[in-house]
Protein backbone atom coordinates (compact mmCIF):
# COMPACT_ATOMS: atom_id res chain seq x y z
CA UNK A 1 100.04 37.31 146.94
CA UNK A 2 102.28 35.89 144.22
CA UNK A 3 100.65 36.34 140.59
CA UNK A 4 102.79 36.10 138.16
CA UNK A 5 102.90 37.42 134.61
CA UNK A 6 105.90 35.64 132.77
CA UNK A 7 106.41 37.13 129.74
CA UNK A 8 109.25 35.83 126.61
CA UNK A 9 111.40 38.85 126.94
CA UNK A 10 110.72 39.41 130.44
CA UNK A 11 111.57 35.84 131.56
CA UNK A 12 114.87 36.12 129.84
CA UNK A 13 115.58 39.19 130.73
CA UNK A 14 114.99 38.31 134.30
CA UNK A 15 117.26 35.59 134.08
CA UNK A 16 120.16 37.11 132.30
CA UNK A 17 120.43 40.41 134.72
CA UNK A 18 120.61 37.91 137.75
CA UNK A 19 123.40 37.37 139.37
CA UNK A 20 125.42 34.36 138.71
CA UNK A 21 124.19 31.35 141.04
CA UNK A 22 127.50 30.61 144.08
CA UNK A 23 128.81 27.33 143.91
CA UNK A 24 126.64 24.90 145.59
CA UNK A 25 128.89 23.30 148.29
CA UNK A 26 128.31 22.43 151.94
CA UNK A 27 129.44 25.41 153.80
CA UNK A 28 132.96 25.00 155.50
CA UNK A 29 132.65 24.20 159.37
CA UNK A 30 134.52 27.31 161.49
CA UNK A 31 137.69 26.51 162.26
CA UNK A 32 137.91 25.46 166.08
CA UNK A 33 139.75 28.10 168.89
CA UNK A 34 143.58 27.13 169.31
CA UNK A 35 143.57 27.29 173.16
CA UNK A 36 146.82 27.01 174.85
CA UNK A 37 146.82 25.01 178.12
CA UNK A 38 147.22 26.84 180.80
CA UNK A 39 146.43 30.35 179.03
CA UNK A 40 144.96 32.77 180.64
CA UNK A 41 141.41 33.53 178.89
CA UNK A 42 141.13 36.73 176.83
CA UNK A 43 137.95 38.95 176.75
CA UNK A 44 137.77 37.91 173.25
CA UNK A 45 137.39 34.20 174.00
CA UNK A 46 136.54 33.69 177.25
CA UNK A 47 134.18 36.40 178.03
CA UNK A 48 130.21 35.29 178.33
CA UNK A 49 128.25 36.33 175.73
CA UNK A 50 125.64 38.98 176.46
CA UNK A 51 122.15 37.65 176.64
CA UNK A 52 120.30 38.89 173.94
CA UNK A 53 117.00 40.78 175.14
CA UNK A 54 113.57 39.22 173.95
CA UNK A 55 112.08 41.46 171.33
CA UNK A 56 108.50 42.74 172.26
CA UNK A 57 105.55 41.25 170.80
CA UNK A 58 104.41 42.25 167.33
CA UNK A 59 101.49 43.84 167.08
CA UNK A 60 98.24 42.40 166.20
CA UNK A 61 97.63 42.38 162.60
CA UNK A 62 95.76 44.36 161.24
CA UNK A 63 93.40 44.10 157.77
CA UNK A 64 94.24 46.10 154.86
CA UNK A 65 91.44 49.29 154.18
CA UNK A 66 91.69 49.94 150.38
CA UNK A 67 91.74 53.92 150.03
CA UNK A 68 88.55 55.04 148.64
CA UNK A 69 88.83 54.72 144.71
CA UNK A 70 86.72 56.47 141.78
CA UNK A 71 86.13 54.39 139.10
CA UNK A 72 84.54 54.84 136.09
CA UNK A 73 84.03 53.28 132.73
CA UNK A 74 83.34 54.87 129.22
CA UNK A 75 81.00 54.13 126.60
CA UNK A 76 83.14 52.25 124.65
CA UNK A 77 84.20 49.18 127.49
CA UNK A 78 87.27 50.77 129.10
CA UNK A 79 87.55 51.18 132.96
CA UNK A 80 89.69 53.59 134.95
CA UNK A 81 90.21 53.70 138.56
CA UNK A 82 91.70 56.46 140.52
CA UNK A 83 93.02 56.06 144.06
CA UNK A 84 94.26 59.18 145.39
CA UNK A 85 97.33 58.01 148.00
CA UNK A 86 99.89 59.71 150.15
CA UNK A 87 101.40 63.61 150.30
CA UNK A 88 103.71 63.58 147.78
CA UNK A 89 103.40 65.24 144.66
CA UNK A 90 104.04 61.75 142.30
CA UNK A 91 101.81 60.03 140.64
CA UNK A 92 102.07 56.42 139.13
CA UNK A 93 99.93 55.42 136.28
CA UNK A 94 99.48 51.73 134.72
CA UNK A 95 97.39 50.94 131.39
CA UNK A 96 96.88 46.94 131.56
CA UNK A 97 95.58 45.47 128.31
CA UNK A 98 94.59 41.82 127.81
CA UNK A 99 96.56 41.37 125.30
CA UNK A 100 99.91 38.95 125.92
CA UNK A 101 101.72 35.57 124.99
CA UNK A 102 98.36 33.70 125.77
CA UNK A 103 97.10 35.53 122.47
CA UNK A 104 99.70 34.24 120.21
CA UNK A 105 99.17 31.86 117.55
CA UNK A 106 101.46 29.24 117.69
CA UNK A 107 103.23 30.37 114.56
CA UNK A 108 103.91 33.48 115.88
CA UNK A 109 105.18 33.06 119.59
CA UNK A 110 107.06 36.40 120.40
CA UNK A 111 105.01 38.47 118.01
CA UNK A 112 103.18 40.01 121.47
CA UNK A 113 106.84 40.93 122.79
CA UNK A 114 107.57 42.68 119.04
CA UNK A 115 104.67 44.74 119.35
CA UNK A 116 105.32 46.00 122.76
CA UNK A 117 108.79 46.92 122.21
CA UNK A 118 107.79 48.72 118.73
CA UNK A 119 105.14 50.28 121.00
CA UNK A 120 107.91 51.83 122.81
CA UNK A 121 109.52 53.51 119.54
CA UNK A 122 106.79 56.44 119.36
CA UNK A 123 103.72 57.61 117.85
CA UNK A 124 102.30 58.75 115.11
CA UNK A 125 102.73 62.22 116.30
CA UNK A 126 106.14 62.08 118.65
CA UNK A 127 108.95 59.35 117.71
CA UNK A 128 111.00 57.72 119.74
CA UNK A 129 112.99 60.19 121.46
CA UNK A 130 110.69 63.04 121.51
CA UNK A 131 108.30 60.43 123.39
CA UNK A 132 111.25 60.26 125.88
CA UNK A 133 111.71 63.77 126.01
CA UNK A 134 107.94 64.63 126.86
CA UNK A 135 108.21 62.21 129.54
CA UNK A 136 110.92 63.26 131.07
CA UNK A 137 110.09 66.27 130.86
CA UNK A 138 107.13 65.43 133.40
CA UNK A 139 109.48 64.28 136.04
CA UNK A 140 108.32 60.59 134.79
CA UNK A 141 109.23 57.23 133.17
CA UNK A 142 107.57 54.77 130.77
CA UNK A 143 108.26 51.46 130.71
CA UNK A 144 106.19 48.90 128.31
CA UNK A 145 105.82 45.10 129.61
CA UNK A 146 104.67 42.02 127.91
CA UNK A 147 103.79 39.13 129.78
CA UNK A 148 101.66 36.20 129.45
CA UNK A 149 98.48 37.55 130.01
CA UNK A 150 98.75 41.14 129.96
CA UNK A 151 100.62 43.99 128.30
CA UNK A 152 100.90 46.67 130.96
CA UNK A 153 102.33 50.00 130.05
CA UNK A 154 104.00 51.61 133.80
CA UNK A 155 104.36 55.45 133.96
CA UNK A 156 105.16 58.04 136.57
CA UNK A 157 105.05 61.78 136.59
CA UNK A 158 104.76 64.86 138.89
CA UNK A 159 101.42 65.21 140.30
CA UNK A 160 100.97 68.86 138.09
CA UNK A 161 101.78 66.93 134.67
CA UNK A 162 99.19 63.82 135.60
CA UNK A 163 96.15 65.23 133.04
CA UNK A 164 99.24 65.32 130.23
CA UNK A 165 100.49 61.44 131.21
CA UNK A 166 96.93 60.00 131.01
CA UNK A 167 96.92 61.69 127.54
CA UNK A 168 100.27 60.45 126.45
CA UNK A 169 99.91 56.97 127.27
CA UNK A 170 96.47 57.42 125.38
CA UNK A 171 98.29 58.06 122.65
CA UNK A 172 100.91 55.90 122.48
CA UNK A 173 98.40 52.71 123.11
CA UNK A 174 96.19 54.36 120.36
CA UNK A 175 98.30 55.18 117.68
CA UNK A 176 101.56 53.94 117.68
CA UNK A 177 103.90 54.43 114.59
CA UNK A 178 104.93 50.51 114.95
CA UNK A 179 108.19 51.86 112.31
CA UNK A 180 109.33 48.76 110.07
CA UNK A 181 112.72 50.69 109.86
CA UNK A 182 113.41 49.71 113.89
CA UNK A 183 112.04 45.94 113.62
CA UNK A 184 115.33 44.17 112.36
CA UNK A 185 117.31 45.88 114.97
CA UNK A 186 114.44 44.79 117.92
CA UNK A 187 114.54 41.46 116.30
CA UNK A 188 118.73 40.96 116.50
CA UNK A 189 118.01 42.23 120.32
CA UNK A 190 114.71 39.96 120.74
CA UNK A 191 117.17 36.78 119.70
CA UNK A 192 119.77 37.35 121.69
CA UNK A 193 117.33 37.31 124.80
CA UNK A 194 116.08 34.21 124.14
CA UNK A 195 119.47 32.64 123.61
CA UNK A 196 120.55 33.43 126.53
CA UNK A 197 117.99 32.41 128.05
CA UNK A 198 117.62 28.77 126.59
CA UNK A 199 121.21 28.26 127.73
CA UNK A 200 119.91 28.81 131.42
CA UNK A 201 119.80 25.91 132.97
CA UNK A 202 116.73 27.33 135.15
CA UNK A 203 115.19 28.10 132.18
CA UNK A 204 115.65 24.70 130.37
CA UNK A 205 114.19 23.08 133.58
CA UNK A 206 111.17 25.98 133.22
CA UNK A 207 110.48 25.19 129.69
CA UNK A 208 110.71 21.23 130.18
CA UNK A 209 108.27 21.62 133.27
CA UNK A 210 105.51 23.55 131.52
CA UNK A 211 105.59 21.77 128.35
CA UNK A 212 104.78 18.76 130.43
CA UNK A 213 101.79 20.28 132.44
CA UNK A 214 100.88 22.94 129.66
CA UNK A 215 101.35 21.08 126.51
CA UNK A 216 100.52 22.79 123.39
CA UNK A 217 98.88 25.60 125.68
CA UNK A 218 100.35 28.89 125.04
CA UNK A 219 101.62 28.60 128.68
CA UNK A 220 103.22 25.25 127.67
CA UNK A 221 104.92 26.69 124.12
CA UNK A 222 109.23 26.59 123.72
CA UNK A 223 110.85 30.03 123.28
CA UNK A 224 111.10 30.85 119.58
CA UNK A 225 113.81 30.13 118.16
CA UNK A 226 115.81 32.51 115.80
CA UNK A 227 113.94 31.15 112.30
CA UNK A 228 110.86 31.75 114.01
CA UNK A 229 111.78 35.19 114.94
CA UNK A 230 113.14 36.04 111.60
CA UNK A 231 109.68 35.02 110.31
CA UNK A 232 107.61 37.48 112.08
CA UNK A 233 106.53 40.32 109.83
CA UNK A 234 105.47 43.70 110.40
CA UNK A 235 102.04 42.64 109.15
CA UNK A 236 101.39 40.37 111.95
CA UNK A 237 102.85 42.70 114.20
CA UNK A 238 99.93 45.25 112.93
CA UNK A 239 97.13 42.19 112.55
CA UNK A 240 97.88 41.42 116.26
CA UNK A 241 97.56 44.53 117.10
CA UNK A 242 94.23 45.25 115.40
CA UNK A 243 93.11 41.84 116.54
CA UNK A 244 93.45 41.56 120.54
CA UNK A 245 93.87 45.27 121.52
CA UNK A 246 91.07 47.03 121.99
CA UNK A 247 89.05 49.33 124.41
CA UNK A 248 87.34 46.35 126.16
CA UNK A 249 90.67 44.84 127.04
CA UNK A 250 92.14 47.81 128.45
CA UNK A 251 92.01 49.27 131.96
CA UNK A 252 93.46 52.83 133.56
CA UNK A 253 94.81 52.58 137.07
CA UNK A 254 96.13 55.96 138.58
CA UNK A 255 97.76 56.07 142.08
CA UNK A 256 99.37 59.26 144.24
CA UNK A 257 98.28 62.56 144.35
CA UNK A 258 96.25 64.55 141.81
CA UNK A 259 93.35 66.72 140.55
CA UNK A 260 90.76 64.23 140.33
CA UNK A 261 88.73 66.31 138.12
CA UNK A 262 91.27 67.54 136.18
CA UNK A 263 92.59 63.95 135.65
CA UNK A 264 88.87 62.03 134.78
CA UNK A 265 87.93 64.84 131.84
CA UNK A 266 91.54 63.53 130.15
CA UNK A 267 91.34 59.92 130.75
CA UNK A 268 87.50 60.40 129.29
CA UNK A 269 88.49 62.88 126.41
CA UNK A 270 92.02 60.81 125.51
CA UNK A 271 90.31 57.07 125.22
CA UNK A 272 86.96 57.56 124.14
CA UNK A 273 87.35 57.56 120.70
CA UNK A 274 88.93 54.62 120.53
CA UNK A 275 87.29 50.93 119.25
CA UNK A 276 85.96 48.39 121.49
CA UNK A 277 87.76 46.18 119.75
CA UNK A 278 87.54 42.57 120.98
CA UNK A 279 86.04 41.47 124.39
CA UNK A 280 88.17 40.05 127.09
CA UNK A 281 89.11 36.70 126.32
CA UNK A 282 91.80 34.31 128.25
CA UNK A 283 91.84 30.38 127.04
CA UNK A 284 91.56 28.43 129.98
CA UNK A 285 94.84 26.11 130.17
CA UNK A 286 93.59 22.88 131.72
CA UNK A 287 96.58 21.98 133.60
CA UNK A 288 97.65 17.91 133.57
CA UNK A 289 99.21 15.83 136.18
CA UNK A 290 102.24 14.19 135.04
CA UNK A 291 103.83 12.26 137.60
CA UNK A 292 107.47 11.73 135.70
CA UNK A 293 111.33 12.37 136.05
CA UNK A 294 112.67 14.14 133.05
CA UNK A 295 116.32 14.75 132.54
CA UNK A 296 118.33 17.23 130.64
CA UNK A 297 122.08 16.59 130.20
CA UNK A 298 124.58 19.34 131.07
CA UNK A 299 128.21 17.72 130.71
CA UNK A 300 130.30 18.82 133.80
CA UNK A 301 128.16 20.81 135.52
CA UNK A 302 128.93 21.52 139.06
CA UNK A 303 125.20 21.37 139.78
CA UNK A 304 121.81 19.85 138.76
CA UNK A 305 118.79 22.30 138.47
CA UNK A 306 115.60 21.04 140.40
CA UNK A 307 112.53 22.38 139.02
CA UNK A 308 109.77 19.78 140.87
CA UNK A 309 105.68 20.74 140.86
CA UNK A 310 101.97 20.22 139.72
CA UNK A 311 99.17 21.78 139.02
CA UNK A 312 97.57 24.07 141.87
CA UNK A 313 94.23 26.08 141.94
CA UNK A 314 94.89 29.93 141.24
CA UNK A 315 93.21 32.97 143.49
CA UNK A 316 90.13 33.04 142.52
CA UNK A 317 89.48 29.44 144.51
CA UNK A 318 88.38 29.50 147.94
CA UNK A 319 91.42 27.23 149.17
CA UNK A 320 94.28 29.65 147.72
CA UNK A 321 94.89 31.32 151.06
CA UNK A 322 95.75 28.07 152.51
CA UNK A 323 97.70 27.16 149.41
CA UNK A 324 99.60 30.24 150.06
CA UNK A 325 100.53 30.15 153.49
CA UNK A 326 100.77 26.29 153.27
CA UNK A 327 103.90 27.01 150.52
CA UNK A 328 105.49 29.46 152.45
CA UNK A 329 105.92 27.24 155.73
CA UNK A 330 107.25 24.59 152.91
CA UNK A 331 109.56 25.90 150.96
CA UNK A 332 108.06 29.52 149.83
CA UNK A 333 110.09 31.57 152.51
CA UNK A 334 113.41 32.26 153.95
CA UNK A 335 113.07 30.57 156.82
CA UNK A 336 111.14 27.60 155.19
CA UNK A 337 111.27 24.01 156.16
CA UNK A 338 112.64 23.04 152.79
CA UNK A 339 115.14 26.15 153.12
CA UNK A 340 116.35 24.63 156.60
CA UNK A 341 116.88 21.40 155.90
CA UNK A 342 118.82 21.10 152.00
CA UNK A 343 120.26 24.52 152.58
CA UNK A 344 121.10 25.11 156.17
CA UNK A 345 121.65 21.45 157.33
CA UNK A 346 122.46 19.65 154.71
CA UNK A 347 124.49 22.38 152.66
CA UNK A 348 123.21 21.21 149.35
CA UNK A 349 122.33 24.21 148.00
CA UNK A 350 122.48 28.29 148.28
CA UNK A 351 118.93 29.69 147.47
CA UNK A 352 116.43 26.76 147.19
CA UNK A 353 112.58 28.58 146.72
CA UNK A 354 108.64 27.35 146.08
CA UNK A 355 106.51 29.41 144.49
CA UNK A 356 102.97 29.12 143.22
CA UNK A 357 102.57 30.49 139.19
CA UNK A 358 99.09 31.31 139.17
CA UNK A 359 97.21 32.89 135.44
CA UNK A 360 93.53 33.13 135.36
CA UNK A 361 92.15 30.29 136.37
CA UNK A 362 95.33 28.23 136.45
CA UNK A 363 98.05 27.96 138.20
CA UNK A 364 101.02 26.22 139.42
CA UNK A 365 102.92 24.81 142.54
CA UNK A 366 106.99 24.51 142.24
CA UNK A 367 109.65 23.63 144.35
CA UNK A 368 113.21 24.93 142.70
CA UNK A 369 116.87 24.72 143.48
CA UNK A 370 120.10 24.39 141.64
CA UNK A 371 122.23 21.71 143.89
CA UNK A 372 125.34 20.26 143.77
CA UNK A 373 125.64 17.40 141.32
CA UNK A 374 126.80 14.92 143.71
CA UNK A 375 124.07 15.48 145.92
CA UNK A 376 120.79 15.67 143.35
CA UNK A 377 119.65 12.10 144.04
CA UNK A 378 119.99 13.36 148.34
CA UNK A 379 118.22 16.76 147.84
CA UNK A 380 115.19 14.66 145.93
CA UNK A 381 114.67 12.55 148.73
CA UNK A 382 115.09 15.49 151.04
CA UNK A 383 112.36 17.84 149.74
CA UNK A 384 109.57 14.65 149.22
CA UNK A 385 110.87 14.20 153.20
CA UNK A 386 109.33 17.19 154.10
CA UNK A 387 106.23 17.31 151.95
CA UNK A 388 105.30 14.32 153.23
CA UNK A 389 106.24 15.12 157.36
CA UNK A 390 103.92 18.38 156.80
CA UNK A 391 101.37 16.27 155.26
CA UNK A 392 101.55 13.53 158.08
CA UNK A 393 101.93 16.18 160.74
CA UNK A 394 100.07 19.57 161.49
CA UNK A 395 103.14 22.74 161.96
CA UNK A 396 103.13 23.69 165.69
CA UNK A 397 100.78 26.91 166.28
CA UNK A 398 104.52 28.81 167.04
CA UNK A 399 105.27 27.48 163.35
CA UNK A 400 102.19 28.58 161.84
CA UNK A 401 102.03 31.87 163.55
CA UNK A 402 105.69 33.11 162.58
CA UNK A 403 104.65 32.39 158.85
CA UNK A 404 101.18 34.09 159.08
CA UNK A 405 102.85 37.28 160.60
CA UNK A 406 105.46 36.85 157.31
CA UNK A 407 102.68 36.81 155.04
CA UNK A 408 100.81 40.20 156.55
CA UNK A 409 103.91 41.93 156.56
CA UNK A 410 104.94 41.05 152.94
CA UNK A 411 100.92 41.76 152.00
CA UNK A 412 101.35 45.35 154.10
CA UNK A 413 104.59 46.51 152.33
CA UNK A 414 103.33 45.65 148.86
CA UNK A 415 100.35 47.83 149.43
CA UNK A 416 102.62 50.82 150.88
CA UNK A 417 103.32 52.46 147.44
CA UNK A 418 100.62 53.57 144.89
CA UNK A 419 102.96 51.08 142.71
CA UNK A 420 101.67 48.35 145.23
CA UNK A 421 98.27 49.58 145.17
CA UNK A 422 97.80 49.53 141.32
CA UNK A 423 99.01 46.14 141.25
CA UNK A 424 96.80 44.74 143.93
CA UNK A 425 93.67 46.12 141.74
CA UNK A 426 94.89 44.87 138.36
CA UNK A 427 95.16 41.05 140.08
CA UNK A 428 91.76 41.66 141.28
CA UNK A 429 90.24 42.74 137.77
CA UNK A 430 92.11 40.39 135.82
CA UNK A 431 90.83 37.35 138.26
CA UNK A 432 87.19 38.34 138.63
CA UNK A 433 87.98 39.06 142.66
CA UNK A 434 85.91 41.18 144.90
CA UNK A 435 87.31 43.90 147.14
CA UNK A 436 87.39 41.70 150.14
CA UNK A 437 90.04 39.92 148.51
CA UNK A 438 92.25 42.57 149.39
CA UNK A 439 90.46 43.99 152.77
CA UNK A 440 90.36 40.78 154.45
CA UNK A 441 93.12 39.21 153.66
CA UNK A 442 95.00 39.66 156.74
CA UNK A 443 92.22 38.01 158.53
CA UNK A 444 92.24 35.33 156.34
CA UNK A 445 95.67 34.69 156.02
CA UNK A 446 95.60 34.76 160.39
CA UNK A 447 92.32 31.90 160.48
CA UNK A 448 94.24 28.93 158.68
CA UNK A 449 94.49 26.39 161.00
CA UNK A 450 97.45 24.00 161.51
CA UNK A 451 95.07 20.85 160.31
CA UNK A 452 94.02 22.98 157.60
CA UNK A 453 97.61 23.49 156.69
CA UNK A 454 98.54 19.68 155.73
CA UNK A 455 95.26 19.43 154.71
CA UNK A 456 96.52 21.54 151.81
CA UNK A 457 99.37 19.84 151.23
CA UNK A 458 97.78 16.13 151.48
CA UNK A 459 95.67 18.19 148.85
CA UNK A 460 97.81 19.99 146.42
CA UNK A 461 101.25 19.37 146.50
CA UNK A 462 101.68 15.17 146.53
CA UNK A 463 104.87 13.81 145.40
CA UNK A 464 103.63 10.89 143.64
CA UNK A 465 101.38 13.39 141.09
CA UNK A 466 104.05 15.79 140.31
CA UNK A 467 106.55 16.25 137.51
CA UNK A 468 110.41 16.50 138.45
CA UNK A 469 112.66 18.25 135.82
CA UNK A 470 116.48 17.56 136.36
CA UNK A 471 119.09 19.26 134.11
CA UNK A 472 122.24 18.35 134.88
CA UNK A 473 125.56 15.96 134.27
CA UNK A 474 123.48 12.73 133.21
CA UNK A 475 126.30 10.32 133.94
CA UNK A 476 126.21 11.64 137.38
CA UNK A 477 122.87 11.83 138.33
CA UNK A 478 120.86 9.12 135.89
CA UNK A 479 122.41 6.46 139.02
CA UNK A 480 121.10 9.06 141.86
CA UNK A 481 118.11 9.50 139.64
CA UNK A 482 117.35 5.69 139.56
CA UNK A 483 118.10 5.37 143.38
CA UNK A 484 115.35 7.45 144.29
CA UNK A 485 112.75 5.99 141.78
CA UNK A 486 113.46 2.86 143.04
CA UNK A 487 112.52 4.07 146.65
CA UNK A 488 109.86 5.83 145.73
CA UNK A 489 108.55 2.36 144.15
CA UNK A 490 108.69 1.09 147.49
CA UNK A 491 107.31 3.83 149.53
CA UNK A 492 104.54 3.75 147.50
């Protein structure tokens, strides 16, 4: 399950921790043996290679049971669950608010990123670095997160110290000191993010591509620039604040191992005094199909970014397990068909990946790679190749099955921490999902069908709907760019 929350400052930071992207050239042949006629063979050379055994089977897979969960809601519209998991003596917390970039006006895009990272500068009781100190003191973290749809607020502690964490974070979501001294210094740091990340090429290709499906959507907005930062004022920090956080937006999730009753009577006693506030409210982004190529122009570069997609339905439709397993057999895992053929046969690229975006009640399909320039117009004709083979052509059941069993393992491990756990139950609140969702997933995941496979992608992911976003060396590619328009024109 891939839902993503892509906030500003998480986006950028994202992509200016990663590691810089390997040059994108066709990997080097190996250099052939230099036999000598004549020579007698060494063990080295000469010697048979060692069969390799057949691994076993895997094992039949196997649904996922969701460990049994108390949950509870208080008077005033906030819900808590509590899923006591594993032996050791951690627990992991998360407070998810509805509150995020989707809640922006569009004169103040960033202002939900401000907030959070003010939120992380103390409370009216405890500043900054006795907030760190008391947490620490727990055995714990706290991290604060802003994304599109959601601010989430992550925490850990020793099991003993869980009644004191619920009550921190309480207070730190309630009554935070939001101090105007801190805000030009979070701003200088907030700007630099997002000029970094505007001169990522990925990102340029990002921002390009959503603009075209989202338009003036929040989803579809450009990262603010520096004027538009320095325009944000404490006031609207506060006003946003009092205006989409509230106790109806805001959820408790506790994982690990605790006192249950110990831990309700503080989540009950630290949050009930606290407003309603407004009730949970996402505008639905009504996605457009955009069939276009758009260019950026990056002099000299070495290699064109690839950011090619559409619109897609998002979990809460019947047809996204299909959609899901369908994309990873495409291009959504390592050993993808998209993967095999630009990266591993062609050499045209290091790390090519699809991935499907999803928000609530939108979402996204995108095939992405960063090429090398000479070979843009190549790789473009390469990935609407196989799109259109899996569409023609059901995957063999051997195909099929070696994805399915990827898909149950990576749904497995992300339910094997209480991390993993919380996670899985915030996606389910915030998408209006029922428990099944997550306990027969595994099953459903292992009935898709081969048919129902390029069903999905005669369905969802058609080259002749979607929008291609190419930033690269224009005076390179524009001719490679034309050459595959022009047999497109004729496929068509």
């Amino acid at each position: 399950m891939k839902t993503s929350y892509l906030g500003l400052l998480s986006a950028a930071l994202l992509l200016t921790t990663a590691p810089a992207a390997l040059a994108q050239t066709k990997p080097a042949a190996k250099p052939a043996s230099k036999a000598t006629t004549g020579a007698t063979p060494t063990a080295a050379t000469a010697a048979p290679a060692t069969p390799k055994e057949t691994p076993p089977p895997g094992g039949t897979p196997r649904d996922f049971t969701l460990p049994a969960k108390e949950e509870f809601e208080l008077p005033n519209g906030l819900s808590a669950k509590l899923v006591p998991y594993g032996q050791v003596p951690k627990v992991t917390m998360m407070v998810a608010i509805q509150a995020g970039n989707v809640h922006e006006a569009a004169d103040q895009v960033g202002i939900a990123d401000l907030l959070g990272k003010l939120m992380s500068e103390g409370t009216t009781a405890l500043n900054a670095t006795q907030l760190a100190d008391k947490v620490a003191r727990m055995g714990g973290s706290l991290n604060i997160s802003v994304g599109q749809d959601q601010t989430m607020l992550w925490a850990s502690c020793l099991s003993e110290y869980a009644p004191e964490l619920a009550t921190l974070l309480a207070d730190v979501v309630q009554h935070p000191a939001l101090p105007a001294s801190e805000l030009p210094r979070i701003k200088a740091d907030f700007k630099r993010q997002m000029n970094l990340a505007r001169a990522q090429p990925s990102m340029q290709a990002r921002q390009k591509f959503v603009a075209s499906l989202y338009g003036s959507h929040p989803y579809g907005r450009p990262l603010p620039t520096d004027a538009a930062i320095d325009a944000l004022t404490l006031e609207q920090v506060k006003a946003f604040y009092q205006n989409q956080y509230g106790a109806q937006r805001t959820s408790v999730y506790v994982a690990g191992k605790f006192d249950k009753d110990a831990l309700r009577q503080a989540i009950t006693k630290s949050w009930s005094q606290w407003d309603k506030g407004p009730v949970p409210h996402i505008e639905i982004a009504k996605a457009q199909i955009r069939p276009d190529v758009l260019t950026l122009d990056r002099p000299s570069a070495p290699q064109s970014t690839l950011m090619i997609g559409m619109p897609v339905v998002d979990p809460s439709h019947p047809d996204y397990t299909k959609l899901r397993v369908m994309n990873s057999l495409l291009g959504g895992s390592f050993g993808s068909r998209i993967t095999r053929n630009i990266r591993e046969d062609k050499g045209y690229t290091y790390s090519p990946y699809s991935n499907i975006e999803t928000h609530y009640r939108a979402g996204n399909w995108t095939q992405n790679a960063d090429v090398t320039t000479q070979e843009t117009g190549n790789s473009l004709k390469e990935i609407v190749y196989e799109i259109e083979r899996l569409q023609k052509t059901p995957p063999t059941t051997e195909e099929l099955k070696g994805i399915q069993n990827y898909e149950s393992g990576l749904f497995v491990l992300r339910n094997s921490t209480p991390g993993g756990i919380i996670s899985q139950l915030n996606t389910l609140e915030l998408h209006g999902l029922p428990d099944s969702y997550l306990t027969e997933q595994v099953k459903n995941i292992n009935a898709v069908t081969p048919q129902q496979v390029s069903e999905t992608a005669r369905k969802y992911v058609r080259p002749e709907a979607m929008t291609i976003v190419v930033v690269g060396d224009k005076k390179i590619i524009d001719p490679q760019i034309k050459k595959f328009k022009d047999s497109r024109k004729k496929a068509l």
